[in-house]
N, C-alpha and C. Protein backbone atom coordinates (compact mmCIF):
# COMPACT_ATOMS: atom_id res chain seq x y z
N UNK A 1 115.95 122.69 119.55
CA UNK A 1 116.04 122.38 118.13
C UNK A 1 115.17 121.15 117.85
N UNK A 2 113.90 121.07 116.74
CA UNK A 2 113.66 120.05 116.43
C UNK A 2 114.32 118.74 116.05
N UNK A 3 114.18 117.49 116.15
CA UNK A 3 114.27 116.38 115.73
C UNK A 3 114.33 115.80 114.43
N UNK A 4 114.95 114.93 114.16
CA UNK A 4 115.21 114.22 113.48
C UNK A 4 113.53 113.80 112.53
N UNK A 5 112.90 113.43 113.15
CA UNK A 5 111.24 113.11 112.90
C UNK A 5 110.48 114.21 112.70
N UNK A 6 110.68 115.46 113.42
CA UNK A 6 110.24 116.28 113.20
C UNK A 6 110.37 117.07 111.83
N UNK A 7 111.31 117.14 111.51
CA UNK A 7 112.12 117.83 110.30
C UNK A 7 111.60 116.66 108.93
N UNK A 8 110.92 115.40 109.35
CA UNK A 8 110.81 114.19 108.47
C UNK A 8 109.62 114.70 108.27
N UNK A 9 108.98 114.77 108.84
CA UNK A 9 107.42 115.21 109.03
C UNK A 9 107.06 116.48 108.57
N UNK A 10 107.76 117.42 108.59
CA UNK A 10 107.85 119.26 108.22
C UNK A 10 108.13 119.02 106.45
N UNK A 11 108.93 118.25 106.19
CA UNK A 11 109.13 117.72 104.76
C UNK A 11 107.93 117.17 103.89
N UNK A 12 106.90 116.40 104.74
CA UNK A 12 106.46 115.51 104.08
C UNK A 12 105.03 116.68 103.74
N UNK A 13 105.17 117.44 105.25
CA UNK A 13 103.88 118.22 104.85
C UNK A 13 104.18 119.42 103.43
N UNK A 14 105.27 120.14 103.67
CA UNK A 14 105.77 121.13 102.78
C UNK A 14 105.03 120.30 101.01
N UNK A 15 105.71 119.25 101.16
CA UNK A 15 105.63 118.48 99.91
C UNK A 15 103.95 118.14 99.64
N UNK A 16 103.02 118.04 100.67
CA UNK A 16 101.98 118.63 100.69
C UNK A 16 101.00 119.47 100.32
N UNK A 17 101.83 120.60 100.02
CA UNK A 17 101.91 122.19 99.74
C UNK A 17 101.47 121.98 98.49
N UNK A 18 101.66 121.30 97.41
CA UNK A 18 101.54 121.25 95.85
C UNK A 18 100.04 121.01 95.92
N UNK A 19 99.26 120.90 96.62
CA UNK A 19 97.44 120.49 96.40
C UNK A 19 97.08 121.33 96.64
N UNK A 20 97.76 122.37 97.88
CA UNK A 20 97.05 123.86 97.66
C UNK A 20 97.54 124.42 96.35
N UNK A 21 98.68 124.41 95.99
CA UNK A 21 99.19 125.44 94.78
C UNK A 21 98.36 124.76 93.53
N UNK A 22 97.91 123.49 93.80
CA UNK A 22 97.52 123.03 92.46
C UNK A 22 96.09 122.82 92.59
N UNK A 23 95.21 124.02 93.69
CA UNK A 23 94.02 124.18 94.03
C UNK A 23 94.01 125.50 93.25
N UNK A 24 94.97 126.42 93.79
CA UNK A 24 95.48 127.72 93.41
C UNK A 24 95.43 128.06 91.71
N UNK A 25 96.08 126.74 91.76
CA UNK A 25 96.07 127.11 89.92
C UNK A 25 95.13 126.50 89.09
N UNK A 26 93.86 126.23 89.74
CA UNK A 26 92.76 125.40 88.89
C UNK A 26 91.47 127.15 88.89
N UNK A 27 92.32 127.81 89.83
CA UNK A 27 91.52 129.19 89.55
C UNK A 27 91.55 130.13 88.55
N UNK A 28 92.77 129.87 88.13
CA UNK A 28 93.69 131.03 87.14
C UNK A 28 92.68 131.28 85.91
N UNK A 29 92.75 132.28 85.34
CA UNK A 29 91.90 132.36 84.05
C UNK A 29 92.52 131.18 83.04
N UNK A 30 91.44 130.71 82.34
CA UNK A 30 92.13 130.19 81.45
C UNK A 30 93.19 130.47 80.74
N UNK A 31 93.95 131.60 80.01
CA UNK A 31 94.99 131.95 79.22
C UNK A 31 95.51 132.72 79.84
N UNK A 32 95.69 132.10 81.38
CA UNK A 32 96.98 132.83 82.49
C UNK A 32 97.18 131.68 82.76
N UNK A 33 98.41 131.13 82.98
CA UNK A 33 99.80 130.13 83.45
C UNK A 33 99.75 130.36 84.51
N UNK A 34 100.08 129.50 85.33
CA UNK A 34 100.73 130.07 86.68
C UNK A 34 102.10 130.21 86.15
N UNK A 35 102.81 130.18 85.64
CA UNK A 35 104.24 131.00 85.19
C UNK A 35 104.01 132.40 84.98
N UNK A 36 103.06 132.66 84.41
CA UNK A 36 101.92 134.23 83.43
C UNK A 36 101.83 134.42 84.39
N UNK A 37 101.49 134.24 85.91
CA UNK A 37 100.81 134.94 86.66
C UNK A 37 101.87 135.55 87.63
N UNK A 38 102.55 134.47 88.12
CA UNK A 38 103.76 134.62 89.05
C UNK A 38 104.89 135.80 88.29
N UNK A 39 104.98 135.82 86.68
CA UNK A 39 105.30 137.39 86.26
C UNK A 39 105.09 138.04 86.21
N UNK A 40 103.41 138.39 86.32
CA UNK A 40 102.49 139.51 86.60
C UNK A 40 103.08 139.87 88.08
N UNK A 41 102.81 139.08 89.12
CA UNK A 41 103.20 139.54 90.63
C UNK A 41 104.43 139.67 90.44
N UNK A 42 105.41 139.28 89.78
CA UNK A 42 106.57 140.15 90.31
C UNK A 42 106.88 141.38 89.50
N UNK A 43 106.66 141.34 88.54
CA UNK A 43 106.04 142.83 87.62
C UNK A 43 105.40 143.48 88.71
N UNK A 44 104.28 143.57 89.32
CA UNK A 44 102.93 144.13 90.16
C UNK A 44 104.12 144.59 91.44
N UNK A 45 105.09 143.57 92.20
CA UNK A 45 105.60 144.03 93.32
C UNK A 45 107.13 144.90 92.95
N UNK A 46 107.43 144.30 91.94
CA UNK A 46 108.63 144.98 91.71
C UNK A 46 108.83 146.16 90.55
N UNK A 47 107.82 146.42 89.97
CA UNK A 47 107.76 147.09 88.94
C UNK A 47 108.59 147.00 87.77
N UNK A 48 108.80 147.58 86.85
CA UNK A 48 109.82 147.68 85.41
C UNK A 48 110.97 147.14 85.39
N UNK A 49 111.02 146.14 84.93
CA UNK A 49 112.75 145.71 84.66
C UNK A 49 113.39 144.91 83.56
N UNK A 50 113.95 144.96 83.83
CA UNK A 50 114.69 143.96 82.48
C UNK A 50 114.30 142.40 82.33
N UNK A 51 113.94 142.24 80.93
CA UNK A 51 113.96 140.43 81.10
C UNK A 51 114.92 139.75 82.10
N UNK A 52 116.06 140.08 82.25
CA UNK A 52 116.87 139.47 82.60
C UNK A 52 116.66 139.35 84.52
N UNK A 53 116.33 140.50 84.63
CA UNK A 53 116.05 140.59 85.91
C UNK A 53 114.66 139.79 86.63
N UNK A 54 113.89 139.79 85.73
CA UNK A 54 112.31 138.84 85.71
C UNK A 54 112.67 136.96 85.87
N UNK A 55 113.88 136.97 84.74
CA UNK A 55 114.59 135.52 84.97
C UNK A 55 114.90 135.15 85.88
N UNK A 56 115.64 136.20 86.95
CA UNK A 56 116.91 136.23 87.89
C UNK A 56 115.52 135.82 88.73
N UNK A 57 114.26 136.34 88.96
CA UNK A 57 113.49 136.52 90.11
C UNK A 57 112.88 135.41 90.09
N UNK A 58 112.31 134.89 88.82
CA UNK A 58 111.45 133.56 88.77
C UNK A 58 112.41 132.42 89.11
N UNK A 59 113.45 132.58 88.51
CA UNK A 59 114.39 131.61 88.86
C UNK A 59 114.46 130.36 87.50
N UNK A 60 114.54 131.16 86.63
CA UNK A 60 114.09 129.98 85.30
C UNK A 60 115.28 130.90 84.49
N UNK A 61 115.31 129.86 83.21
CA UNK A 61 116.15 130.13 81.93
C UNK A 61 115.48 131.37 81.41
N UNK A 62 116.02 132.16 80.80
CA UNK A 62 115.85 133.61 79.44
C UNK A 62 115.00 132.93 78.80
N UNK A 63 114.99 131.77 78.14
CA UNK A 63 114.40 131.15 77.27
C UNK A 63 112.60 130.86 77.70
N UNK A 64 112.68 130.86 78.76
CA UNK A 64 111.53 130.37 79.60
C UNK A 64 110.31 131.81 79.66
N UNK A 65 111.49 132.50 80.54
CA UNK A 65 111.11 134.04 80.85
C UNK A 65 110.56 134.89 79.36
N UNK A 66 111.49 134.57 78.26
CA UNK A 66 111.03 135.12 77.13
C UNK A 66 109.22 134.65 76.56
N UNK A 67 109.05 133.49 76.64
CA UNK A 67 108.02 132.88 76.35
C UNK A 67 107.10 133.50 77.33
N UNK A 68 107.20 133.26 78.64
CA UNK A 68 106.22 134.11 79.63
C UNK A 68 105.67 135.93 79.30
N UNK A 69 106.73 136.34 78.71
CA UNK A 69 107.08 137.53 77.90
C UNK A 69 105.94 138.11 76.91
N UNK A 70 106.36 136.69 76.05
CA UNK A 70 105.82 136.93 75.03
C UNK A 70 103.96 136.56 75.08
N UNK A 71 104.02 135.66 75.66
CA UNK A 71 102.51 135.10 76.10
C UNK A 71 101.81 136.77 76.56
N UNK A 72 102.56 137.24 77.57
CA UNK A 72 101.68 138.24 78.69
C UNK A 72 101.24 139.80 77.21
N UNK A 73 102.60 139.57 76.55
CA UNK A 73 102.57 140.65 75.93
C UNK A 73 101.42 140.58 74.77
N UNK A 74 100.81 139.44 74.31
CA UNK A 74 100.06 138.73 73.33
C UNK A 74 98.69 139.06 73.90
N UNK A 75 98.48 139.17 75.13
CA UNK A 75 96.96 139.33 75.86
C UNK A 75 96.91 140.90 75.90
N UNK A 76 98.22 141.72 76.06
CA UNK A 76 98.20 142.70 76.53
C UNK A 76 98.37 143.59 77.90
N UNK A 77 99.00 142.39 78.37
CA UNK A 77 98.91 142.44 80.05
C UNK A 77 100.47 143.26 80.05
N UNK A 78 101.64 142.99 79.28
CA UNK A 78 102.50 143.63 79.78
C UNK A 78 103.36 144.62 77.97
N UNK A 79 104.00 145.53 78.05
CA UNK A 79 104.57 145.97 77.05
C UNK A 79 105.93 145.79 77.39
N UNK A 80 106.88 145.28 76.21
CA UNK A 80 108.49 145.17 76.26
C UNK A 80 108.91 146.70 75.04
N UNK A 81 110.02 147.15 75.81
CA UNK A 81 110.33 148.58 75.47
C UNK A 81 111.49 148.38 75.64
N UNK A 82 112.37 149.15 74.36
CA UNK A 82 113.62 148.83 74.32
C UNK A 82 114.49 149.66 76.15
N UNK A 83 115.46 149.05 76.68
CA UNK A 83 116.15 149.41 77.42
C UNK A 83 116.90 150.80 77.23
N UNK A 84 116.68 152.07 77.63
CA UNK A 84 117.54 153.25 77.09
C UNK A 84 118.93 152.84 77.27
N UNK A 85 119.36 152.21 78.34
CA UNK A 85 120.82 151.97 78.73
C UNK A 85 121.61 150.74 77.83
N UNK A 86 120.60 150.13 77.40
CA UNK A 86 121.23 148.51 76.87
C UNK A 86 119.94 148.69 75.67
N UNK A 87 120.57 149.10 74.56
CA UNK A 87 119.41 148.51 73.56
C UNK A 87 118.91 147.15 72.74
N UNK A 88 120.17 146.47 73.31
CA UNK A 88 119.72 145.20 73.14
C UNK A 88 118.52 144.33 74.23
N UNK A 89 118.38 145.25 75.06
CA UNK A 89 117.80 144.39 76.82
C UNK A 89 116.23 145.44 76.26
N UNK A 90 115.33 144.21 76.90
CA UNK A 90 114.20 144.82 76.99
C UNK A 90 113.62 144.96 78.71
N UNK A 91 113.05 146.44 78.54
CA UNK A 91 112.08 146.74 79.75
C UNK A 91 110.47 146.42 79.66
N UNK A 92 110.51 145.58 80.49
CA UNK A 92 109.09 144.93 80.65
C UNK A 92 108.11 145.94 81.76
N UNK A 93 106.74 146.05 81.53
CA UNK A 93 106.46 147.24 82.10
C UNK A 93 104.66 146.62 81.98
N UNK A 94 104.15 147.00 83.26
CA UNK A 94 102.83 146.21 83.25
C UNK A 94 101.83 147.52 82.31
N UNK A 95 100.69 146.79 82.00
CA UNK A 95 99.76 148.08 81.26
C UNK A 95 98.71 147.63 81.74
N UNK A 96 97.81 148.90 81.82
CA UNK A 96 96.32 149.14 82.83
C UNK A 96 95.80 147.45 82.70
N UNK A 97 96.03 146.72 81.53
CA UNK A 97 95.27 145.80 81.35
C UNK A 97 96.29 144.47 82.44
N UNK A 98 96.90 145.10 82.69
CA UNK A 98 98.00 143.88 83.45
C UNK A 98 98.08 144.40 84.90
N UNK A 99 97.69 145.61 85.04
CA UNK A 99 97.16 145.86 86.46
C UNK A 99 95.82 144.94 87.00
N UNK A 100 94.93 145.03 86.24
CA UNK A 100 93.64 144.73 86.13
C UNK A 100 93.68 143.37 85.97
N UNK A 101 94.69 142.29 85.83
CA UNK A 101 95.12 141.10 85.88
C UNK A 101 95.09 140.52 87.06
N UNK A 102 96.16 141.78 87.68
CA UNK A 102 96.52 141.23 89.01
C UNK A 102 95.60 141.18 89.76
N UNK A 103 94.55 142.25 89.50
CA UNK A 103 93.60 142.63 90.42
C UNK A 103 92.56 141.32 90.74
N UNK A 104 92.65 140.73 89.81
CA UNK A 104 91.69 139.35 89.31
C UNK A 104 92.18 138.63 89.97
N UNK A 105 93.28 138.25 89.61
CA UNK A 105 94.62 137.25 90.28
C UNK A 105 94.12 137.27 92.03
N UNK A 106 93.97 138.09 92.40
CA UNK A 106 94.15 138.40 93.74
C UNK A 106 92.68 137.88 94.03
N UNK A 107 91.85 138.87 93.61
CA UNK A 107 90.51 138.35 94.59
C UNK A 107 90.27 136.92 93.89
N UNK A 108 90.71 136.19 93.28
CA UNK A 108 90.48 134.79 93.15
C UNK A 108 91.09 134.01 94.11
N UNK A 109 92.22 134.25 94.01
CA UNK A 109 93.02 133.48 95.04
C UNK A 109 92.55 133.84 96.61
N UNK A 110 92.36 135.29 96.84
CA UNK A 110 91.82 135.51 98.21
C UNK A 110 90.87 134.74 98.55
N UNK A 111 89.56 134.54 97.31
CA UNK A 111 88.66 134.03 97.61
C UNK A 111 88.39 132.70 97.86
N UNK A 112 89.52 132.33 97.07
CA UNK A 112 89.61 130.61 97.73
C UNK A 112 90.35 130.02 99.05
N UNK A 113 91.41 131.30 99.18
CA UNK A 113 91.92 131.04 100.78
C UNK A 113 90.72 131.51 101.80
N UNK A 114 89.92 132.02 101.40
CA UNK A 114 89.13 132.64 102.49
C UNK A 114 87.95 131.44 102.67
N UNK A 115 87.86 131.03 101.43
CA UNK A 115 86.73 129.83 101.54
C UNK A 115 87.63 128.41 101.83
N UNK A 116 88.21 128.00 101.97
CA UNK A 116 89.19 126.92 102.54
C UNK A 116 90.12 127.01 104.18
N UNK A 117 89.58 128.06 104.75
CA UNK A 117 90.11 129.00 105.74
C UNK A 117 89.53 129.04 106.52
N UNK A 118 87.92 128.68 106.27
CA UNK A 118 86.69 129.91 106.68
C UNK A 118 86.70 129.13 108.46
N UNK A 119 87.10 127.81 108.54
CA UNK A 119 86.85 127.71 110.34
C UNK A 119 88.55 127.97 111.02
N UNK A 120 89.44 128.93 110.62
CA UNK A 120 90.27 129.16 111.18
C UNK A 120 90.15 130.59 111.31
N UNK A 121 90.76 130.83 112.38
CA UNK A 121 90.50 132.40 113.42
C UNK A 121 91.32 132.93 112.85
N UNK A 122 91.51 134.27 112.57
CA UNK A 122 92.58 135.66 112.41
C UNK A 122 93.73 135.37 113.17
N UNK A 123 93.63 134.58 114.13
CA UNK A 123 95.27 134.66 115.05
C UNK A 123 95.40 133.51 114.04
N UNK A 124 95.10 132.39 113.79
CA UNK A 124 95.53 131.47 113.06
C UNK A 124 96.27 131.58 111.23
N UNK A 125 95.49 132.23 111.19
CA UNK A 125 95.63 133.09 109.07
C UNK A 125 96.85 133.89 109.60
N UNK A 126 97.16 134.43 110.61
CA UNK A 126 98.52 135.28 110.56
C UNK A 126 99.08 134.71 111.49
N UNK A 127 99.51 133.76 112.29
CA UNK A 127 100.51 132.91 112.79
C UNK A 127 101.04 132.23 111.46
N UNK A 128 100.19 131.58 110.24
CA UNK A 128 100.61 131.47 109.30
C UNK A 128 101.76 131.86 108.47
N UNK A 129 100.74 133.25 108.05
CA UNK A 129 101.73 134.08 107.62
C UNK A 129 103.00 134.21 108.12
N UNK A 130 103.26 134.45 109.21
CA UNK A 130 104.27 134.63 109.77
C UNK A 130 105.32 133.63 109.91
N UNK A 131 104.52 132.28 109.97
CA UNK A 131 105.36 131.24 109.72
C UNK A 131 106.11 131.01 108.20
N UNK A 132 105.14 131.32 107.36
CA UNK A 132 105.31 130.56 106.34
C UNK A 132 106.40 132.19 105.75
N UNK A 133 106.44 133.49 105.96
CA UNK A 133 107.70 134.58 105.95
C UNK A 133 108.89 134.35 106.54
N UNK A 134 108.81 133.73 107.74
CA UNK A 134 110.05 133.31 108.69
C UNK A 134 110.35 131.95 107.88
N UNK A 135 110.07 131.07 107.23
CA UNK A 135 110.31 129.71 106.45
C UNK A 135 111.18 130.08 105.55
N UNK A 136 110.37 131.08 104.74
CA UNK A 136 110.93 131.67 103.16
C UNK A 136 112.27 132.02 103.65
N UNK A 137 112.25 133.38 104.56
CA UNK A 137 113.53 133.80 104.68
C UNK A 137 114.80 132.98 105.24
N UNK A 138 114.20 132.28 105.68
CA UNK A 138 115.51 130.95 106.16
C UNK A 138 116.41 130.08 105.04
N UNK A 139 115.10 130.20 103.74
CA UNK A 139 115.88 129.45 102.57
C UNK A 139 116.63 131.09 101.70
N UNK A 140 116.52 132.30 102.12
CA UNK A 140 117.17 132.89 101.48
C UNK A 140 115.94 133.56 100.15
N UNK A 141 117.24 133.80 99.20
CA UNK A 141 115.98 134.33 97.85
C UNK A 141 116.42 132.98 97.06
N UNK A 142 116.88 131.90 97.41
CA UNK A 142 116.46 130.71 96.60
C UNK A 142 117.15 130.85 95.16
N UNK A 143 118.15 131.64 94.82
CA UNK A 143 118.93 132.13 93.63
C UNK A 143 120.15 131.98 94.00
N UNK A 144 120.38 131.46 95.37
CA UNK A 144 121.98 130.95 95.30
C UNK A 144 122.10 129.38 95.19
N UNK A 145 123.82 129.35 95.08
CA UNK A 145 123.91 127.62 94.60
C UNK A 145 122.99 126.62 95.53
N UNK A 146 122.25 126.04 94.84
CA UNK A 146 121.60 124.72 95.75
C UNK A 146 122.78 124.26 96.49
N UNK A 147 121.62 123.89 97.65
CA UNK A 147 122.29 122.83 98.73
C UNK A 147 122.43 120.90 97.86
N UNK A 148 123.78 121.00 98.17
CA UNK A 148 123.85 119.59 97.92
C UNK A 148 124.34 118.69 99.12
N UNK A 149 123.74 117.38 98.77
CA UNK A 149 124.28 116.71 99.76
C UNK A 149 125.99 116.37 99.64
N UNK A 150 126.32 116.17 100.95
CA UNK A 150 128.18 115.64 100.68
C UNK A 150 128.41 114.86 99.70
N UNK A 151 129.92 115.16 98.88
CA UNK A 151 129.69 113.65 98.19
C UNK A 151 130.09 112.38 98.65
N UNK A 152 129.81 111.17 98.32
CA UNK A 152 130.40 110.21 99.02
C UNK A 152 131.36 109.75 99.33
N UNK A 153 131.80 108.90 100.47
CA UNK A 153 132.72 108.87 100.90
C UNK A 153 134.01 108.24 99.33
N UNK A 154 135.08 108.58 99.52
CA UNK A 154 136.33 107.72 98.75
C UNK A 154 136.17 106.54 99.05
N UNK A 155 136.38 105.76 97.83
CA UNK A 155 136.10 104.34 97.66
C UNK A 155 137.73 103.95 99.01
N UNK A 156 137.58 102.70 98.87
CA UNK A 156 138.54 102.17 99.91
C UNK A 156 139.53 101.49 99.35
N UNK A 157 140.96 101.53 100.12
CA UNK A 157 142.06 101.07 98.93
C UNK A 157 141.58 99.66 98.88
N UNK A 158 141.81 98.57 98.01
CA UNK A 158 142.07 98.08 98.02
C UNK A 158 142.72 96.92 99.29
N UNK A 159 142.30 96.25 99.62
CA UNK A 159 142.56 94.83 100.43
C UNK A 159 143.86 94.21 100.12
N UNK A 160 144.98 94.05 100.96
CA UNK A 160 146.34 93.87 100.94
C UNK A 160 145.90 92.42 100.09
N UNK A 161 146.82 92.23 99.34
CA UNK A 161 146.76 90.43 98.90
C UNK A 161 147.04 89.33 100.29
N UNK A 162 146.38 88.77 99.67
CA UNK A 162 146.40 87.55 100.88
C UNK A 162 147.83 86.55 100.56
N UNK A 163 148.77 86.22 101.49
CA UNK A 163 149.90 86.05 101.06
C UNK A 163 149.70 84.16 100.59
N UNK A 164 148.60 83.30 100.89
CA UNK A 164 148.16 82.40 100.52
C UNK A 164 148.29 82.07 99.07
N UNK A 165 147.31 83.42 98.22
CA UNK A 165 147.12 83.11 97.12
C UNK A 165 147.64 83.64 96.22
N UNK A 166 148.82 83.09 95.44
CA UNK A 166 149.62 83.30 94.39
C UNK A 166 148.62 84.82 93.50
N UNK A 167 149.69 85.57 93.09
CA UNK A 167 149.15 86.21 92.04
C UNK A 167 149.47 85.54 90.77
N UNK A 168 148.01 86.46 90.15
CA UNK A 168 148.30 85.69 88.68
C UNK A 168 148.26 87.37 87.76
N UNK A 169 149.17 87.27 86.76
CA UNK A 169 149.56 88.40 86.50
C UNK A 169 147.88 88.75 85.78
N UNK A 170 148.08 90.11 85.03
CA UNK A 170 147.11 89.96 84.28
C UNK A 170 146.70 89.53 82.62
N UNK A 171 148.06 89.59 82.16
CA UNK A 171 147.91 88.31 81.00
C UNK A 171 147.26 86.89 81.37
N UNK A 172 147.76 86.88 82.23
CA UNK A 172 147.72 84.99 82.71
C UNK A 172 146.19 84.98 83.12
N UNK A 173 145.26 85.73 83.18
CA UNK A 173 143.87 85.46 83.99
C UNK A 173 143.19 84.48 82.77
N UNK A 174 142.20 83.54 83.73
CA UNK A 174 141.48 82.74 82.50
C UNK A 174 140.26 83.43 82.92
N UNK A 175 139.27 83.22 81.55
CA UNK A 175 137.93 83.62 81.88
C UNK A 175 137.25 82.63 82.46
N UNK A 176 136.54 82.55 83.45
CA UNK A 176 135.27 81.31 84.06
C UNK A 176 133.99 82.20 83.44
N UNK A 177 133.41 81.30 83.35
CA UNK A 177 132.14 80.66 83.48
C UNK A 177 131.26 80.14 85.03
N UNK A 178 130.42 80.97 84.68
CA UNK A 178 128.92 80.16 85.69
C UNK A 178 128.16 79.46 85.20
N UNK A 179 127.80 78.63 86.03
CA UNK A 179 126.60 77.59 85.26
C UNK A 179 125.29 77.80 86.94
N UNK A 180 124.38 77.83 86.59
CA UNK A 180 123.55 78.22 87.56
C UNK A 180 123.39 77.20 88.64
N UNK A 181 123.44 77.60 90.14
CA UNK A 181 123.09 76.62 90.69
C UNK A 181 121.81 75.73 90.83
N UNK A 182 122.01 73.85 90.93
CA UNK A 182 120.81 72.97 90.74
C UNK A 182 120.08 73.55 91.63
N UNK A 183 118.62 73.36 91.65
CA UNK A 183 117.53 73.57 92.61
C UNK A 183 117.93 72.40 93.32
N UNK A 184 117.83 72.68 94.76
CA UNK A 184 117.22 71.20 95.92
C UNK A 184 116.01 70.57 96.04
């Protein structure tokens, strides 16, 4: 089992991770989000579903998901169709032009892993992979309750009175005053 340092260090790089994603997203078309896009791919891998289910996957508010919604549907990338089962629920559903999104999506991003890549070997690009699949699945699908830390310990009773010093009720307390101590 790794270490204490090790696990300090695995953190610091993960946290790392945001200069590729925010390499990643300096590719995006202009009037694709990386929110827009990351609903396209799960549209693209998961096909037709309900807003609600698009929420559940991104991991964001209805409110959020709706806007992503509405954005994709504004370019033409995706159509919302009433739900046959729930006519209040909409089915989100990609169109040729939101295929043809992804398609973009992809060889951009390929093309920048491949050019940021280019002196690492094929065993290396899929030891990766493999790492970074075996990572994911360890945190789960990331839609259950966060991990929190313990809470802290219970404060401590109270310190017996010292049998020295008289109590003074709590009517009887006077207020003091500080006056700052002189410099030497």
């Amino acid at each position: 089992m790794a270490g204490q340092a090790q696990y300090e260090e695995l953190a610091r790089q993960l946290s790392a991770v945001g200069a590729v994603k925010r390499d990643l997203g300096r590719i995006l078309p202009q009037d694709c989000s990386a929110g827009s896009a990351a609903a396209l791919a799960l549209l693209g891998s998961h096909g037709d579903m309900r807003m609600s289910n698009l929420s559940e996957l991104l991991a964001v508010d209805m409110s959020v998901t709706s806007r992503h919604a509405a954005h994709l549907t504004e370019r033409g990338w995706i159509e919302r169709s009433p739900d046959p089962a729930d006519k209040r629920s909409r089915i989100l559903r990609l169109t040729p032009e939101g295929h043809a999104m992804l398609v973009e999506l992809s060889r951009r991003s390929a093309g920048l892993l491949a050019e940021r890549l280019d002196d690492w070997t094929d065993a290396e690009v899929g030891q990766l992979i493999g790492l970074l699949t075996r990572l994911r699945a360890s945190f789960g699908d990331c839609r259950t309750v966060a991990h929190r830390p313990p809470p802290p310990p219970a404060p401590r009773p109270p310190a017996p009175a010292d049998p020295a010093v008289p109590a003074v009720p709590a009517g009887e307390r006077t207020q003091t005053t500080r006056t700052p101590a002189q410099a030497t």
